[in-house]
Protein backbone atom coordinates (compact mmCIF):
# COMPACT_ATOMS: atom_id res chain seq x y z
CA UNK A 1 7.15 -119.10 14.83
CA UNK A 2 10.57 -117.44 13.59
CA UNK A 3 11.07 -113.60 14.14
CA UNK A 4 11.09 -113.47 10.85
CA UNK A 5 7.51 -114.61 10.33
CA UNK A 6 6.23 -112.67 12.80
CA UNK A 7 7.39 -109.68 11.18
CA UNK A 8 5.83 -110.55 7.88
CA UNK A 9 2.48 -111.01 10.17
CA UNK A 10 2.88 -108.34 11.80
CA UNK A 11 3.37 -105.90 8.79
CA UNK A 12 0.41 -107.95 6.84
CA UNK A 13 -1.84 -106.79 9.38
CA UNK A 14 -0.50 -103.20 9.07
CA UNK A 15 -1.75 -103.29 5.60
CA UNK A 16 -5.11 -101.49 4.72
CA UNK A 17 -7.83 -103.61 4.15
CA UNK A 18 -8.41 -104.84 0.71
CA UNK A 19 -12.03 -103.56 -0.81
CA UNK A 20 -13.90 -105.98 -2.84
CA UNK A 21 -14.28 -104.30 -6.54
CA UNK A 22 -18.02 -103.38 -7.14
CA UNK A 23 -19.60 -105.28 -9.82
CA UNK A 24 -18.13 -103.62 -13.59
CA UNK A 25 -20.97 -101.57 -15.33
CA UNK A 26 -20.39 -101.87 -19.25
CA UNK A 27 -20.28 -98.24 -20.81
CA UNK A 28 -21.21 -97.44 -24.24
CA UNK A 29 -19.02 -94.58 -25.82
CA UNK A 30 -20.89 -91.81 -27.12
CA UNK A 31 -21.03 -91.45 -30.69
CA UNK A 32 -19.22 -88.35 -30.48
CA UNK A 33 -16.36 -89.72 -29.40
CA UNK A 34 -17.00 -93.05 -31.39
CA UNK A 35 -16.69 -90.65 -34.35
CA UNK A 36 -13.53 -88.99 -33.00
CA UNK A 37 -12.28 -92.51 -32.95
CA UNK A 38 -13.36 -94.03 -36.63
CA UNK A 39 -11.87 -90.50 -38.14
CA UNK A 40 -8.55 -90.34 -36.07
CA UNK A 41 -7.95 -94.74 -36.70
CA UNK A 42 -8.68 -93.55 -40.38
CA UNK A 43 -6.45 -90.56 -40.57
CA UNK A 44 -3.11 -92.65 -38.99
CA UNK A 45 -3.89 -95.46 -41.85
CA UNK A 46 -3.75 -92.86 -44.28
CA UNK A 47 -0.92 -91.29 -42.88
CA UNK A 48 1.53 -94.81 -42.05
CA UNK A 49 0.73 -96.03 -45.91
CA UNK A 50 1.57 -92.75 -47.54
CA UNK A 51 4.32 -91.95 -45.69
CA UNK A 52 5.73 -95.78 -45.47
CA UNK A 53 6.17 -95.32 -41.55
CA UNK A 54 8.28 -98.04 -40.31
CA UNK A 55 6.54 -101.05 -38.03
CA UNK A 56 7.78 -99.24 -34.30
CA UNK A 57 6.52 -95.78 -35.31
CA UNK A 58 3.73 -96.85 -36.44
CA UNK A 59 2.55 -99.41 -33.66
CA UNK A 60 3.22 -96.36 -31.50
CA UNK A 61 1.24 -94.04 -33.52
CA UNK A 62 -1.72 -96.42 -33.55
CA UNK A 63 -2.26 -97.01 -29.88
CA UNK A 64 -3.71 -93.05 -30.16
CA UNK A 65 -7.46 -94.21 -31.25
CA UNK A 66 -7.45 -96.91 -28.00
CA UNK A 67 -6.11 -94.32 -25.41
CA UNK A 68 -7.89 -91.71 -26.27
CA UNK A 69 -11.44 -94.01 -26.14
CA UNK A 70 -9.81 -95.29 -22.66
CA UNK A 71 -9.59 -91.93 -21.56
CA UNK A 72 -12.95 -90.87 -22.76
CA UNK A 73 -14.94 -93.87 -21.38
CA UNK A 74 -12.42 -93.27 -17.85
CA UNK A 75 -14.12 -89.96 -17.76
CA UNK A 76 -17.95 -90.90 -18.34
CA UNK A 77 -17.37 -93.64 -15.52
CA UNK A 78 -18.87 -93.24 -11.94
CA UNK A 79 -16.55 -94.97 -10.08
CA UNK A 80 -13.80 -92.83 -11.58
CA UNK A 81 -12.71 -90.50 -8.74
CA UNK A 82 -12.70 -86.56 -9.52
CA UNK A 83 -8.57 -86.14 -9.46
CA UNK A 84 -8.29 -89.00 -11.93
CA UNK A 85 -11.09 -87.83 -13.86
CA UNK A 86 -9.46 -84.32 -14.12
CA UNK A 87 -6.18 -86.17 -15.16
CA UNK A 88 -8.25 -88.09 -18.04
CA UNK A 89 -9.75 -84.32 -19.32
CA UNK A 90 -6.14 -83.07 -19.60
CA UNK A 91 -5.28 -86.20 -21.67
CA UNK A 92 -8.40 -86.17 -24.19
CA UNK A 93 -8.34 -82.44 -24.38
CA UNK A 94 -4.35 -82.74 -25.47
CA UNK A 95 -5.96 -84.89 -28.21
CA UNK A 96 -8.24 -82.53 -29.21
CA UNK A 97 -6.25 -79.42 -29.37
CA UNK A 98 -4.73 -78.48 -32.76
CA UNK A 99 -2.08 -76.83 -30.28
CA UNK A 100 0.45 -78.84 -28.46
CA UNK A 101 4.34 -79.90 -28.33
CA UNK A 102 4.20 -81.54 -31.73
CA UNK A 103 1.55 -80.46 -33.52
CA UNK A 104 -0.34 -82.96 -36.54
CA UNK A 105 -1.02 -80.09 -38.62
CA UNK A 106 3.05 -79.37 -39.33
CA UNK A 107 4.46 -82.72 -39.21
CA UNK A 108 1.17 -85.43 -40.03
CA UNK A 109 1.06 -88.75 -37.87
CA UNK A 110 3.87 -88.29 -36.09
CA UNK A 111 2.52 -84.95 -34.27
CA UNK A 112 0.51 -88.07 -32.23
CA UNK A 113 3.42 -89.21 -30.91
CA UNK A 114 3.61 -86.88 -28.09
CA UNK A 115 -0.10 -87.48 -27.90
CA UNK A 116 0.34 -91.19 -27.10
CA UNK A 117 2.91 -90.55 -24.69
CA UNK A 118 1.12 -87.84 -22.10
CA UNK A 119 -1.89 -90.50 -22.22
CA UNK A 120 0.25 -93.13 -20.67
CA UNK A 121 1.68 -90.68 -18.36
CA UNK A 122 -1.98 -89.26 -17.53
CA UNK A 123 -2.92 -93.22 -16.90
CA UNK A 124 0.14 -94.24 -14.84
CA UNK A 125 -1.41 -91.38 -12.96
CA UNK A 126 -4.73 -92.97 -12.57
CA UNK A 127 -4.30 -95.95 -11.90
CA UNK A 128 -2.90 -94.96 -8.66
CA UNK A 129 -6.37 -94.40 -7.59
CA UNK A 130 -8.72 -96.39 -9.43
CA UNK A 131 -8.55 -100.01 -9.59
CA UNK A 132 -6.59 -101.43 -12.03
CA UNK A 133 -9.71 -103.77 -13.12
CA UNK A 134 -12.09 -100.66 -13.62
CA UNK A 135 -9.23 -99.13 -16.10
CA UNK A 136 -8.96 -102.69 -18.09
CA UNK A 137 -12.75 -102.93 -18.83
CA UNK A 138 -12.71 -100.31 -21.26
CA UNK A 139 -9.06 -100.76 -22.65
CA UNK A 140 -10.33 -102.15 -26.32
CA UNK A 141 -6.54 -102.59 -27.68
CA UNK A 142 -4.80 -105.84 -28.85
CA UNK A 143 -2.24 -105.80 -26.32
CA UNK A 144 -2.07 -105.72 -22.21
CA UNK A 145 -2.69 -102.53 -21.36
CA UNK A 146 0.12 -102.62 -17.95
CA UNK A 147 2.61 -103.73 -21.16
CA UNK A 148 1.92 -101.01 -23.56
CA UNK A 149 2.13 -98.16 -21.09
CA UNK A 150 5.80 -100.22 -19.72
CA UNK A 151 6.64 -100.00 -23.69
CA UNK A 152 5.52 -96.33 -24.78
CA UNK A 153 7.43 -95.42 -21.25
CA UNK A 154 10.46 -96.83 -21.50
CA UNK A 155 10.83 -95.51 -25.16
CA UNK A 156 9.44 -91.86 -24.88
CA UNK A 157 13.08 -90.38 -24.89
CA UNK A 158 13.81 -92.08 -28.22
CA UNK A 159 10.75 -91.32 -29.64
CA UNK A 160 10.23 -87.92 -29.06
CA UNK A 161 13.15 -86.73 -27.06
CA UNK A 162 14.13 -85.70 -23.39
CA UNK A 163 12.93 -82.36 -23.63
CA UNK A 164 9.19 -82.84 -24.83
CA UNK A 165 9.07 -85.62 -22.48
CA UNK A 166 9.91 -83.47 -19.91
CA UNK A 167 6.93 -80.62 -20.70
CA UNK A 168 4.72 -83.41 -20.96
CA UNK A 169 5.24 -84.45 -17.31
CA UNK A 170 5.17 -80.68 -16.39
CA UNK A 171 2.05 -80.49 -18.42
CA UNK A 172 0.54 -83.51 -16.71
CA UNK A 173 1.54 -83.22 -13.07
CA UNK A 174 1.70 -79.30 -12.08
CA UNK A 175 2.59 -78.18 -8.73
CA UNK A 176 0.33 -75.83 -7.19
């Protein structure tokens, strides 16, 4: 056996054991938030045909319905540790409030914009410490979820600029 591979083995078994996943529970979303859902998926229709959004914005705009379900059905789940579950509330409640860094009551649609983008920072966040497969199983969008939060990521600057970007994170991921 080269040094070499008995480095690799001997950093392998350094590694912390790998737990099995438990078996995935289905969860129903309340009809609460089911309603939250239907009106807000309505509402950014409305909004992208009247105001002839163009196809990025828009695609953008729409993922707010999915992450905010993912982040609702995240927070009813039991395997969902308390920290992560605290980092979902801070993400739906964003939703929720009439009051953040671009608000939908001044400038329509696009106020979801910064929305969109402190959910994907909230779930980078999570899945740190829940398993990746637990987060999937209630992500009901079209596209891979590990792809759309690499997308809305890499184009946050351009979409809503450095500085809201910036108090989102702050927002998101206070020192104490």
């Amino acid at each position: 056996m080269s040094e070499e591979n008995r480095q690799e083995n001997q950093q392998a078994s350094q590694l912390p054991a790998v737990r099995q996943p438990e078996q995935l529970v289905p969860i129903e979303l309340p009809e609460v938030h089911q309603r939250f859902y239907d009106k807000l998926r309505a509402k950014i229709e409305a909004f992208i045909k009247d105001k002839g959004v163009n196809d990025t914005v828009a695609s953008y705009i729409l993922l707010a319905p999915d992450l905010f379900v993912l982040l609702a059905r995240l927070l009813l789940d039991k395997r969902v540790g308390v920290q992560s579950k605290a980092v979902a509330g801070v993400a739906v409640a964003y939703f929720i409030t009439p009051i953040d860094f671009i608000p939908e009551a001044l400038v329509g649609g696009f106020g979801l914009l910064d929305d969109v983008i402190l959910a994907v920072y909230a779930l980078r966040r999570i899945l740190v410490d829940v398993d990746e497969k637990i987060v999937r199983e209630h992500w009901n969008g079209k596209d891979d979820l590990l792809a759309v939060i690499t997308k809305v990521v890499k184009s946050a600057d351009d979409l809503v600029g450095k500085k809201i970007v910036k108090k989102l994170e702050e927002t998101l991921f206070r020192k104490k």
